[in-house]
Protein backbone atom coordinates (compact mmCIF):
# COMPACT_ATOMS: atom_id res chain seq x y z
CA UNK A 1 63.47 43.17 -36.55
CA UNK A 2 66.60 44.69 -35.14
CA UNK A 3 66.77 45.62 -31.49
CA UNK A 4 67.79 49.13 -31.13
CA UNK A 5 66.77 51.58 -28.95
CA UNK A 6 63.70 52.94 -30.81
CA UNK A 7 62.20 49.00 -31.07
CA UNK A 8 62.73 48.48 -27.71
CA UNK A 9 60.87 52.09 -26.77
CA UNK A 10 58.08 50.98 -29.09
CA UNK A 11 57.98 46.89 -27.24
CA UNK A 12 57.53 49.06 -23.88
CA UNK A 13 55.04 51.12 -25.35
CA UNK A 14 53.16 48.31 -26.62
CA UNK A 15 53.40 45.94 -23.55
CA UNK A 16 52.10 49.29 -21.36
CA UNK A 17 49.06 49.75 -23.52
CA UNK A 18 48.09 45.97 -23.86
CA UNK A 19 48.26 46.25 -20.09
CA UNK A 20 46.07 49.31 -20.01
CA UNK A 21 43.25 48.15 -22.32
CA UNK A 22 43.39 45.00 -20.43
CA UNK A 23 42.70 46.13 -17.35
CA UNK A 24 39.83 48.34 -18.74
CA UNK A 25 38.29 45.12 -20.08
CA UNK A 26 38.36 44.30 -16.87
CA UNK A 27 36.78 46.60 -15.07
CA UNK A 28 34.25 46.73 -17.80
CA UNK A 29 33.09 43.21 -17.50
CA UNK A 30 33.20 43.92 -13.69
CA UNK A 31 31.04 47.10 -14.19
CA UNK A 32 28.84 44.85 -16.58
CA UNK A 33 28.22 42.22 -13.63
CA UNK A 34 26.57 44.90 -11.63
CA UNK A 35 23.90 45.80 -13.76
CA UNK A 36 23.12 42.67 -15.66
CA UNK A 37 22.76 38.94 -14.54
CA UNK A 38 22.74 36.07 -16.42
CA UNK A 39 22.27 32.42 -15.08
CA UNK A 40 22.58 29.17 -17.13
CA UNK A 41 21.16 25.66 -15.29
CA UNK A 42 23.04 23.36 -17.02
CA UNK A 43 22.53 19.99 -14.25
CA UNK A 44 20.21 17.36 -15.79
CA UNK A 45 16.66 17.99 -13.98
CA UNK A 46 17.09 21.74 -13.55
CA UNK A 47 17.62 21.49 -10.31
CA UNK A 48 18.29 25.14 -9.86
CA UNK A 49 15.47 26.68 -12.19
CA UNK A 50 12.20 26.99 -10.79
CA UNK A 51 9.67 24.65 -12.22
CA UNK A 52 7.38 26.51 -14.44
CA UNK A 53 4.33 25.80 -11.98
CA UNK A 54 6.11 28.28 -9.59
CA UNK A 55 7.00 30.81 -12.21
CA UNK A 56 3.35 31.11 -13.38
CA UNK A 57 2.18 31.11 -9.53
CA UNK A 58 4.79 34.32 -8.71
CA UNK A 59 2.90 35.73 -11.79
CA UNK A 60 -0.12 36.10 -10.39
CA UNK A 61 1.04 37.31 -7.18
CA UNK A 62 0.84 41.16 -7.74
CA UNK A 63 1.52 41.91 -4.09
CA UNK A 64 5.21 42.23 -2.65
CA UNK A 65 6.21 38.85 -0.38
CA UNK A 66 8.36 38.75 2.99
CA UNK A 67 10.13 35.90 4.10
CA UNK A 68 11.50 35.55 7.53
CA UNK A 69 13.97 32.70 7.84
CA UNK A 70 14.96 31.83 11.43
CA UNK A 71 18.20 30.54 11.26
CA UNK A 72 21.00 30.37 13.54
CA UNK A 73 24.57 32.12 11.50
CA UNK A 74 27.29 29.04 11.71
CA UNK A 75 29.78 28.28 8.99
CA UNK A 76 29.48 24.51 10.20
CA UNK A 77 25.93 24.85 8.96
CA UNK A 78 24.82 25.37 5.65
CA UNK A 79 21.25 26.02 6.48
CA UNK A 80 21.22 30.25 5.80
CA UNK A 81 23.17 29.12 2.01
CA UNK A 82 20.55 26.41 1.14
CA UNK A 83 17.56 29.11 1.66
CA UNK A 84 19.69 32.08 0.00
CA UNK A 85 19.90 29.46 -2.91
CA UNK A 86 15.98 28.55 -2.94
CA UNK A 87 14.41 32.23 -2.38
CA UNK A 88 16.79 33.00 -4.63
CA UNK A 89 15.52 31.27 -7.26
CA UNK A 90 12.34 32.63 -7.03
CA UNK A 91 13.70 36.48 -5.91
CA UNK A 92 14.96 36.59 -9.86
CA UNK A 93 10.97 35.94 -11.22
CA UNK A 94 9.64 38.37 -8.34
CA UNK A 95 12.21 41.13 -7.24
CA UNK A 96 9.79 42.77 -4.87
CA UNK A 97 10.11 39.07 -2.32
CA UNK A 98 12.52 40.24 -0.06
CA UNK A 99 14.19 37.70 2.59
CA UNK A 100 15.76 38.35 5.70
CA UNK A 101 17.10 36.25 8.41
CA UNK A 102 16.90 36.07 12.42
CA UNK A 103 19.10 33.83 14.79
CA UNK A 104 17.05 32.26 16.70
CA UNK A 105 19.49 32.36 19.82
CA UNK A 106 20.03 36.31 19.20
CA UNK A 107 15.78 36.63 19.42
CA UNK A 108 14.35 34.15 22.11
CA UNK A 109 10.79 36.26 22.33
CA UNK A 110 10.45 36.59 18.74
CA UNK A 111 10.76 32.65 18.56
CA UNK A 112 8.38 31.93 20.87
CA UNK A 113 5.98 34.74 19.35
CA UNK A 114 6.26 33.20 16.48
CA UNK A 115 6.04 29.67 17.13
CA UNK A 116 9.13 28.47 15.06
CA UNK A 117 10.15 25.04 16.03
CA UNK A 118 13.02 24.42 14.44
CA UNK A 119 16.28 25.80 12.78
CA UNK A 120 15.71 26.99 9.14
CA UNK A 121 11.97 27.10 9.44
CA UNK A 122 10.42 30.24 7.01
CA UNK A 123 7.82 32.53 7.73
CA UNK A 124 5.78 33.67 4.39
CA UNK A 125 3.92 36.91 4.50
CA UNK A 126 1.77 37.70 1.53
CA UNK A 127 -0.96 40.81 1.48
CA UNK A 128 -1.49 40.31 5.85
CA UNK A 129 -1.33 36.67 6.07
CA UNK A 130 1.18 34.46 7.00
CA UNK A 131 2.35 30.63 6.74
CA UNK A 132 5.30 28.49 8.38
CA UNK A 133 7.81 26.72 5.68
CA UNK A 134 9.36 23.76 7.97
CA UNK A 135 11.12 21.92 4.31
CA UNK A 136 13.68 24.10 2.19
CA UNK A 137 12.22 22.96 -1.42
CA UNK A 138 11.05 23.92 -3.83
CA UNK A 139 7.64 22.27 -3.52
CA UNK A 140 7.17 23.06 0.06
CA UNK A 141 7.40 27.19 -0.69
CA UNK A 142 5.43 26.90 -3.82
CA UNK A 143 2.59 25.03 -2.12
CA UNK A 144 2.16 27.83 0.72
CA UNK A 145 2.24 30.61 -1.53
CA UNK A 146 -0.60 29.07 -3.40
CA UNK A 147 -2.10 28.82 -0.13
CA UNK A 148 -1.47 32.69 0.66
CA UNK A 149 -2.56 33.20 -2.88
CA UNK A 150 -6.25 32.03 -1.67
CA UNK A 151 -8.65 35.20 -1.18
CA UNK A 152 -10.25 32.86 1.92
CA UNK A 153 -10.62 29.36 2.88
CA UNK A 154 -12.16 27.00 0.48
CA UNK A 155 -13.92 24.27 2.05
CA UNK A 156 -14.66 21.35 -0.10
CA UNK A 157 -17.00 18.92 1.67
CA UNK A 158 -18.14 15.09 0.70
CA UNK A 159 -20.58 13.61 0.71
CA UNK A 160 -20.52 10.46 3.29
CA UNK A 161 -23.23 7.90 4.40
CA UNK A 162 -24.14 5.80 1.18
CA UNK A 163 -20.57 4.20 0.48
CA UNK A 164 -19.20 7.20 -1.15
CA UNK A 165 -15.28 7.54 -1.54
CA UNK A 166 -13.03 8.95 1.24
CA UNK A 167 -11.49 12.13 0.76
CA UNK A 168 -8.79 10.65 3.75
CA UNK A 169 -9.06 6.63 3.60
CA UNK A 170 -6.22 4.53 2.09
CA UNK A 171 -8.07 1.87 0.83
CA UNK A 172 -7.93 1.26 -3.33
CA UNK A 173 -11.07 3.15 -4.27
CA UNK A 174 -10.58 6.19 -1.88
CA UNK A 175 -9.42 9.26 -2.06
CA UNK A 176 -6.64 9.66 0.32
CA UNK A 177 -3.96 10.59 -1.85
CA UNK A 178 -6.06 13.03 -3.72
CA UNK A 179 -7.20 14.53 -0.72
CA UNK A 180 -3.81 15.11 0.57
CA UNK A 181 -3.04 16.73 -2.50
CA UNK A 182 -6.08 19.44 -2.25
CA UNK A 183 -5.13 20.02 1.53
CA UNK A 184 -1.43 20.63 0.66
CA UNK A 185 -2.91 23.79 -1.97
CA UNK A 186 -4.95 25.18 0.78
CA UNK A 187 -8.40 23.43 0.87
CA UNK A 188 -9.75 22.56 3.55
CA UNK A 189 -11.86 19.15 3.15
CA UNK A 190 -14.56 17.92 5.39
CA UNK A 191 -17.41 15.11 5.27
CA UNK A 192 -20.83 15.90 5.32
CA UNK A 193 -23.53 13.20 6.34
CA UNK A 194 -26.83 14.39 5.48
CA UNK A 195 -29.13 12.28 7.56
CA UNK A 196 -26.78 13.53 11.09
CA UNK A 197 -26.28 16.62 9.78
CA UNK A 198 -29.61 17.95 7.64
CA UNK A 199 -27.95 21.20 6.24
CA UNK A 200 -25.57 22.15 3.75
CA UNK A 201 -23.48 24.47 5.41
CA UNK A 202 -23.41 28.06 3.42
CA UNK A 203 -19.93 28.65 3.68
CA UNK A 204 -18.93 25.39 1.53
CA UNK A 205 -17.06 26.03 -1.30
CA UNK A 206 -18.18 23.15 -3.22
CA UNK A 207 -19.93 19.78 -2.54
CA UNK A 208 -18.68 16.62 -3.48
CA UNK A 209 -20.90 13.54 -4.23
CA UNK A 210 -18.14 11.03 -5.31
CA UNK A 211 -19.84 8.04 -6.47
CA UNK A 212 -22.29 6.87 -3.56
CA UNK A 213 -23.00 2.74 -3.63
CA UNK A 214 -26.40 2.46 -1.84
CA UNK A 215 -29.50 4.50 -2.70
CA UNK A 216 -29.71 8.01 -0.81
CA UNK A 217 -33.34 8.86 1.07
CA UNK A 218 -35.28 11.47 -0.52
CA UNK A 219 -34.61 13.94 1.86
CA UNK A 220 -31.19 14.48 1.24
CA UNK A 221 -31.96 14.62 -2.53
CA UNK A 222 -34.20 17.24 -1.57
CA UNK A 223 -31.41 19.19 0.44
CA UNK A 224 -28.86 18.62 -2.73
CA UNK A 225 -31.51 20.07 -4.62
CA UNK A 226 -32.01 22.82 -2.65
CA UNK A 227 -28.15 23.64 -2.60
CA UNK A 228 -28.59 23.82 -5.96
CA UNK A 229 -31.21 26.06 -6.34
CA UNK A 230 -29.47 28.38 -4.54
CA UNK A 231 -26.28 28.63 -6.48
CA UNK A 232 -23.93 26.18 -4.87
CA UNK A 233 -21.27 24.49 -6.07
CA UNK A 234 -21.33 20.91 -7.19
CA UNK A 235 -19.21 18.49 -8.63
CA UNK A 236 -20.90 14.77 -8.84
CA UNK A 237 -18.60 11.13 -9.73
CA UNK A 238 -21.54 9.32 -10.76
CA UNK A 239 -20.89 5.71 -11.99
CA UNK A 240 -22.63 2.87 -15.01
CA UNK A 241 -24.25 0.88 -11.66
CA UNK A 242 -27.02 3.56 -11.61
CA UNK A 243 -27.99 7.01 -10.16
CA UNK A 244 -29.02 5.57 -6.54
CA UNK A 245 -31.73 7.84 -6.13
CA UNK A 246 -30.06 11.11 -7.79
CA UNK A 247 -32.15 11.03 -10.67
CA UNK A 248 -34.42 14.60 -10.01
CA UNK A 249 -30.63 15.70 -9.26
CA UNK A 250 -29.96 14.86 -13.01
CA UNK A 251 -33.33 15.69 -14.05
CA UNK A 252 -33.02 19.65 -12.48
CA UNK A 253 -29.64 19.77 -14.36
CA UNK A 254 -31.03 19.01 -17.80
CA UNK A 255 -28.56 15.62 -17.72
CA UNK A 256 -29.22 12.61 -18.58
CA UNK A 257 -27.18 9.25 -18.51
CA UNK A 258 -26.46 6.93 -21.70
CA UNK A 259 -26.95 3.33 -20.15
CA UNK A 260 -24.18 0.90 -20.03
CA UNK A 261 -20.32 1.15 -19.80
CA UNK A 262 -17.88 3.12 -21.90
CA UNK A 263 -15.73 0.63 -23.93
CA UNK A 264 -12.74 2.01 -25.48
CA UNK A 265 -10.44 -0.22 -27.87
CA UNK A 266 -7.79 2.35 -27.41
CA UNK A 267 -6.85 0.89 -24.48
CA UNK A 268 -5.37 -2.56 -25.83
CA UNK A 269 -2.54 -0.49 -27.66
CA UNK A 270 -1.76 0.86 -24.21
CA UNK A 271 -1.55 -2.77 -22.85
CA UNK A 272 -4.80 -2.53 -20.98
CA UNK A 273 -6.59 -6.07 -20.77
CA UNK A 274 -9.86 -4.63 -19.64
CA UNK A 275 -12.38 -3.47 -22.25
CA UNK A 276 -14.00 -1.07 -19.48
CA UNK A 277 -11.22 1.60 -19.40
CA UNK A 278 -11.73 4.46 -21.72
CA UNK A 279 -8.64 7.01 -22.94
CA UNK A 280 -9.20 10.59 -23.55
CA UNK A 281 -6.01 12.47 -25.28
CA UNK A 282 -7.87 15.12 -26.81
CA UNK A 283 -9.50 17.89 -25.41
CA UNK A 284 -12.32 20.22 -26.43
CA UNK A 285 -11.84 23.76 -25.51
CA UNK A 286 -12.92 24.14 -22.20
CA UNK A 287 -10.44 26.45 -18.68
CA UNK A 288 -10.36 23.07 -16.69
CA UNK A 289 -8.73 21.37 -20.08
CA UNK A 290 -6.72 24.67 -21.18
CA UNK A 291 -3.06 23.50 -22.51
CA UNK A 292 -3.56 20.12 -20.72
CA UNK A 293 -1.64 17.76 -22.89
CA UNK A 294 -1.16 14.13 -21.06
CA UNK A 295 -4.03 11.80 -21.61
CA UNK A 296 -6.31 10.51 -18.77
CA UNK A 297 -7.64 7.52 -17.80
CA UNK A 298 -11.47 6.86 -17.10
CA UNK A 299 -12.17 3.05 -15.64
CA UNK A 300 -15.81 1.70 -15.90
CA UNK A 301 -17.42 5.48 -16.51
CA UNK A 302 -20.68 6.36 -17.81
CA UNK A 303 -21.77 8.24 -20.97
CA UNK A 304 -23.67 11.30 -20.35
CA UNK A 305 -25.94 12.45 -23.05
CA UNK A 306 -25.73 16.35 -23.01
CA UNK A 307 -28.04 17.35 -25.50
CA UNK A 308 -31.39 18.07 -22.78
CA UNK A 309 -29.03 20.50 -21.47
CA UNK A 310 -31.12 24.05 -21.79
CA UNK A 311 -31.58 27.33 -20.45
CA UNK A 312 -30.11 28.62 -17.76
CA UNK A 313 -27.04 26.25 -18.00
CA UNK A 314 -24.50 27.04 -20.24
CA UNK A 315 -22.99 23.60 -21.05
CA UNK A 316 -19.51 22.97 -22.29
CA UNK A 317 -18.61 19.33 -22.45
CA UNK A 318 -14.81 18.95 -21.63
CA UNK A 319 -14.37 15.20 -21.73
CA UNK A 320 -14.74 13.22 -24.96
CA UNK A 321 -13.83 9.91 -26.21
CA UNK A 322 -12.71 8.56 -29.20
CA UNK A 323 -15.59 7.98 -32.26
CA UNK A 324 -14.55 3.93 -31.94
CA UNK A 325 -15.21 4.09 -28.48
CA UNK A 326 -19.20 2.72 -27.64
CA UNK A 327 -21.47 2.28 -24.46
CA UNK A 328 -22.10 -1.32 -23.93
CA UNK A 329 -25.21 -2.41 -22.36
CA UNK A 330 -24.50 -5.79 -22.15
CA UNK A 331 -22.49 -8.27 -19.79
CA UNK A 332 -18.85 -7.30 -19.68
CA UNK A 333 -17.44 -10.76 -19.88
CA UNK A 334 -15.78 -12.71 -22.61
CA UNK A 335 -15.76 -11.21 -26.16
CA UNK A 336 -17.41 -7.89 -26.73
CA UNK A 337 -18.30 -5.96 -29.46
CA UNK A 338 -20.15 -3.30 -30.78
CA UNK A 339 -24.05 -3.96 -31.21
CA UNK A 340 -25.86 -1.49 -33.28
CA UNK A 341 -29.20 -2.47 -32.05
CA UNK A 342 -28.91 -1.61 -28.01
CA UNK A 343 -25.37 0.19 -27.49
CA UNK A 344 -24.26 3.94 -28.09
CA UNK A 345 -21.86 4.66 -30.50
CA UNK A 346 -19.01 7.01 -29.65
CA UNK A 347 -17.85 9.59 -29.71
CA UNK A 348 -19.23 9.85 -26.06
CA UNK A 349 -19.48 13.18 -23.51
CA UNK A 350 -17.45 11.83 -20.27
CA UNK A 351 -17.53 14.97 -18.31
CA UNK A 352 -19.82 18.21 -18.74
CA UNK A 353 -19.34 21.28 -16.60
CA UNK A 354 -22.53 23.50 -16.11
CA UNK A 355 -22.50 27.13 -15.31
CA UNK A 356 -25.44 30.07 -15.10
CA UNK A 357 -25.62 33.30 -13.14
CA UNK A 358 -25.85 32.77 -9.48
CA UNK A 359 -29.43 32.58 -8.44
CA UNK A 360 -30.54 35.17 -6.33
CA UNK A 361 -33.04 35.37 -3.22
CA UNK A 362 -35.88 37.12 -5.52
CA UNK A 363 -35.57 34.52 -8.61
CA UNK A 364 -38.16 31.97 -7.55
CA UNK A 365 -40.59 34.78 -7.71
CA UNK A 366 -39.15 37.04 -10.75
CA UNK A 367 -36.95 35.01 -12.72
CA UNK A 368 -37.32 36.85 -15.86
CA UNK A 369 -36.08 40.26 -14.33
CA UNK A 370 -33.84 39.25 -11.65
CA UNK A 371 -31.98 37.74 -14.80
CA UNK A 372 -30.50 40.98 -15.55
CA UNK A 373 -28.45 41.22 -12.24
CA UNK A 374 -26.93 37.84 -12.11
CA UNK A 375 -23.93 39.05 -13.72
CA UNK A 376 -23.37 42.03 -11.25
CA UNK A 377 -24.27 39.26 -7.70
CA UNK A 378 -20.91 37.82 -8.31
CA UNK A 379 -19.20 34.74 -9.48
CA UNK A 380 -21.70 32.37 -11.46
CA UNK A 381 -22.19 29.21 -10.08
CA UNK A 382 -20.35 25.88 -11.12
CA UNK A 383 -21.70 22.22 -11.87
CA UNK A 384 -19.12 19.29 -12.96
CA UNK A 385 -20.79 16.35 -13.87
CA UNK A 386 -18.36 13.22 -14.63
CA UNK A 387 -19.33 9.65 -15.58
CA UNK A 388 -16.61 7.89 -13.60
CA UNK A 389 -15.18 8.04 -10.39
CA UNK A 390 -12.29 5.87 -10.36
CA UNK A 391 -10.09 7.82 -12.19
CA UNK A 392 -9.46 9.80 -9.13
CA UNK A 393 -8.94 7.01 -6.63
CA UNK A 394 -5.80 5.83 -4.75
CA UNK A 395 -5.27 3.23 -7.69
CA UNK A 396 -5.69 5.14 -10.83
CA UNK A 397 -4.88 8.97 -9.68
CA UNK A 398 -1.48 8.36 -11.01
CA UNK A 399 -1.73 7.63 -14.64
CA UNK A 400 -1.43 10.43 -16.83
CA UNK A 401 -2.87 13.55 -16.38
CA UNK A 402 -5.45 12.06 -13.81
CA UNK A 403 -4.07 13.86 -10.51
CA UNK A 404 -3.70 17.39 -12.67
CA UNK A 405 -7.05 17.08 -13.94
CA UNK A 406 -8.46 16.49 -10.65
CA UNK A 407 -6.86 19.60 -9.34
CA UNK A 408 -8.15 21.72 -11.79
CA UNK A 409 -11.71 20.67 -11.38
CA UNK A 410 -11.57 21.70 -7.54
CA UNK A 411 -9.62 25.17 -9.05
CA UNK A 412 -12.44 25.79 -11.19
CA UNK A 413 -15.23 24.80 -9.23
CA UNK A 414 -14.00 27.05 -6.46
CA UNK A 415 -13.31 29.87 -8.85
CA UNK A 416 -9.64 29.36 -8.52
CA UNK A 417 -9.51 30.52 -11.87
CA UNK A 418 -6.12 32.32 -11.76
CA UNK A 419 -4.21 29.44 -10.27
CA UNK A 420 -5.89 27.29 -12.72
CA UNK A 421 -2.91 25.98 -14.84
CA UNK A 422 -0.86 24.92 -12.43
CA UNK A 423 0.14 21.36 -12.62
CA UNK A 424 1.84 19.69 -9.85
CA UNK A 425 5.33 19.14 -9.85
CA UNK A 426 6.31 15.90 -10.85
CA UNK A 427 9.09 14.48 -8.90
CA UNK A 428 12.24 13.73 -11.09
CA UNK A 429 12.95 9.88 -11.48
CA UNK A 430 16.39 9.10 -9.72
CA UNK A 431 16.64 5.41 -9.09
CA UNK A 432 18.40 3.21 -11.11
CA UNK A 433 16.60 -0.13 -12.25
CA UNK A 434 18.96 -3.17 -13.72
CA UNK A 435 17.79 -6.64 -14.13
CA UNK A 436 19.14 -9.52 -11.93
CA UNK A 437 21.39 -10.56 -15.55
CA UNK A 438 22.20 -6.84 -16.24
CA UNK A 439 23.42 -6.10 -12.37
CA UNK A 440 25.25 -10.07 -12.48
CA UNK A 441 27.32 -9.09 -15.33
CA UNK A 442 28.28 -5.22 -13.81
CA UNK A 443 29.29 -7.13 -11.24
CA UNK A 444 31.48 -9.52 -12.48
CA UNK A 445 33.08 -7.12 -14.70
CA UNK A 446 34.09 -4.65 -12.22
CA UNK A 447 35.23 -7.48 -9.65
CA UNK A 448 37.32 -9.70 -11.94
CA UNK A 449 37.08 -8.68 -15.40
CA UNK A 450 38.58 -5.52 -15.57
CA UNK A 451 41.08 -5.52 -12.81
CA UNK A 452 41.63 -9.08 -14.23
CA UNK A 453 42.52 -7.21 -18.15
CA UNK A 454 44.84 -4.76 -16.01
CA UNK A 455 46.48 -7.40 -14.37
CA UNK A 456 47.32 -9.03 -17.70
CA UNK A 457 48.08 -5.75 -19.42
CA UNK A 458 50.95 -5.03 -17.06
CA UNK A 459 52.23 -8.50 -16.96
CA UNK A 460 52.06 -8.37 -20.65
CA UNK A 461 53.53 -4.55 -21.05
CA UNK A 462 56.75 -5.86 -18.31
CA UNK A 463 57.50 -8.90 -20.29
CA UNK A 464 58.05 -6.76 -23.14
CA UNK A 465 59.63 -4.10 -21.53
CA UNK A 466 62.32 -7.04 -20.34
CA UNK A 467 63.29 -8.93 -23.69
CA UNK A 468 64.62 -5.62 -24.80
């Protein structure tokens, strides 16, 4: 193209309108930031995306949350960023949680008012009550906002006295860990010996008998019976050894026990030696099992036999095992198999949960009429029977889905029904295992085989470099 003096105009005229429309673009995308956000997580274990337990908790929080971080304002610490970051994280699921921050050294009396111990440490507010955050993750926030979720206190309590399992020992067959679990969502656990104690308290949530070893005197059957009768709670680990005295508890709930241990060949493809450990990977349709995918494990349980099971219980069983699977009612030593003339062929009921209207004071006298308002004296009442109690103990409460499961029995048994699916987060795998050969040979190769192939590259690259 020749340059003359009409090119050039039209050159200018072009540059000046590239430079217009590009700085419209700009402002555009500018403008565009304001009113719309987007957010990609792109680092390996989503570190910055809520976990989907804490998305479905905000859901159910209908009610506007404050957070009060006391933290003092430094650019030498990064404490104000790191709980900006995590609130918000959650701040883009629920815009109505709002977060502000106090210096502690600015506001001495609100401090002390408050109780805050130490720099960074959140106060939660959530419909009039409030809880302390002392740990900026993700875990720690999510767990007291299930707590705030709570309409009241839920006290679980156990059973204690006869050998049962301890909702806070360490020992293999406990329940510590499990029990720190439940306290960490906002239950608050306590033991109950019947023969110090002779009363089930009325403000128990739910009553634990996990799996008692020595025979209980018929006076506290009586008083579990009684509990039951008038709509509490219950949720009984019972065991193959035998019922230890709990057999009119069985008998009032329509249950009744297959004898013998569940055996379940479906364990030997998982690399389990012992015969007495039964698998359950599929579900039937029951809230406690709702979308709960990872299998559970059941050592030495008990087959309950379901069909007694009459009015007023409605009776859903929720644990199954596999048709192979069989009660054996013989020794559990050596070679075992299947004997069609004493043991019970699968499939076999592992866990049945109970529920009927809640009784009311006028039923033992006019049970036919006083029927009718069950469904208007609140929320029915709740019975969990299981076969097995091991499966929630310090040794097996970490295989599969053992530790959710668990949860979600003391959800529904509470009537936690709305926090019901929430699993707990499972804490991402970060350490790096090599084998003595596998971490022998990194070694080597990073001490003298590669700076060793360097050191004979260059020598090898100069030499040439010199015969030219």
């Amino acid at each position: 193209m020749e340059a003359n003096k009409k090119n050039r105009r039209l050159l200018r005229l072009q540059g000046a309108s590239f430079a217009v429309l590009f700085l419209a673009a700009v402002g555009l995308v500018a403008w565009l930031s304001t009113r719309y956000h987007f957010q990609a997580d792109w680092t390996a274990a989503g570190r910055h995306t809520l976990a989907p337990a804490s998305v479905a908790l905000l859901a159910e929080l209908q009610d506007p949350i404050r957070i009060t971080a006391f933290a003092r304002q430094s650019e030498l610490v990064a404490t104000r960023r790191q709980i900006s970051d995590l609130v918000g994280r959650y701040q883009r699921h629920k815009p109505d949680l709002t977060l502000n921050f106090v210096d502690p050294d600015m506001a001495p009396d609100r401090v002390r008012s408050e109780g805050i111990s130490m720099d960074g440490e959140m106060v939660v507010e959530y419909q009039g009550r409030k809880l302390h955050v002392q740990q900026m993750t993700e875990q720690a926030l999510t767990n007291t906002l299930h707590k705030l979720a709570r309409a009241g206190e839920r006290k679980v309590l156990f059973l204690e006295g006869h050998g049962e399992r301890n909702p806070e020992g360490g020992a293999n067959h406990d329940y510590g860990a499990f029990g720190e679990q439940l306290r960490n969502k906002g239950f608050h656990l306590a033991r109950l010996n019947l023969t110090a104690t002779p009363e089930i308290p009325a403000d128990a949530a739910l009553l634990v008998i996990a799996s008692p070893q020595v025979d209980l005197f018929p006076g506290e059957v009586r008083l579990i019976q009684d509990y039951v009768e008038r709509g509490g709670n219950l949720l009984w680990l019972a065991e193959p050894e035998g019922r230890h005295q709990l057999d009119p508890l069985a008998a009032q709930l329509d249950l009744a026990f297959h004898p013998g241990t569940v055996v379940d060949p479906t364990t030997q493809l998982l690399g389990i030696d012992n015969a007495a450990f039964a698998v359950v990977a599929e579900y039937p349709p029951h809230a406690i099992t709702h979308d709960l995918a990872s299998v559970t494990l059941f050592p030495f349980a008990a087959a309950i036999d379901p069909a007694r099971v009459g009015e007023p219980w409605q009776a859903t069983p929720f644990l199954r095992t596999v048709p192979r699977a069989w009660a054996e009612t013989g020794v559990m030593q050596g070679a075992i198999s299947y004997d069609a003339g004493s043991d019970v062929a699968g499939p076999l009921t592992l866990a049945i949960a109970l529920e009927r209207a809640r009784p009311t004071a006028e039923e033992n006298d006019t049970q036919e009429t006083a029927a009718d308002d069950h469904d208007e004296a609140g929320p029915q009442q709740r019975v969990v029977v299981i076969g097995d109690g091991d499966f929630l103990a310090n040794s097996y409460l970490g295989n599969g889905a053992n530790l959710e499961l668990g949860e979600r029995l003391i959800n529904w048994l509470s009537h936690d029904d709305a926090l019901m699916h929430i699993p707990p987060k499972a804490a991402v795998d970060t350490r790096l295992e090599l084998s003595p050969l596998l971490s022998g040979i990194i070694g080597v190769s990073f001490l003298f085989l590669i700076p060793g192939g360097l050191v004979i590259a260059g020598v090898v690259i100069w030499l040439k470099r010199r015969k030219r």
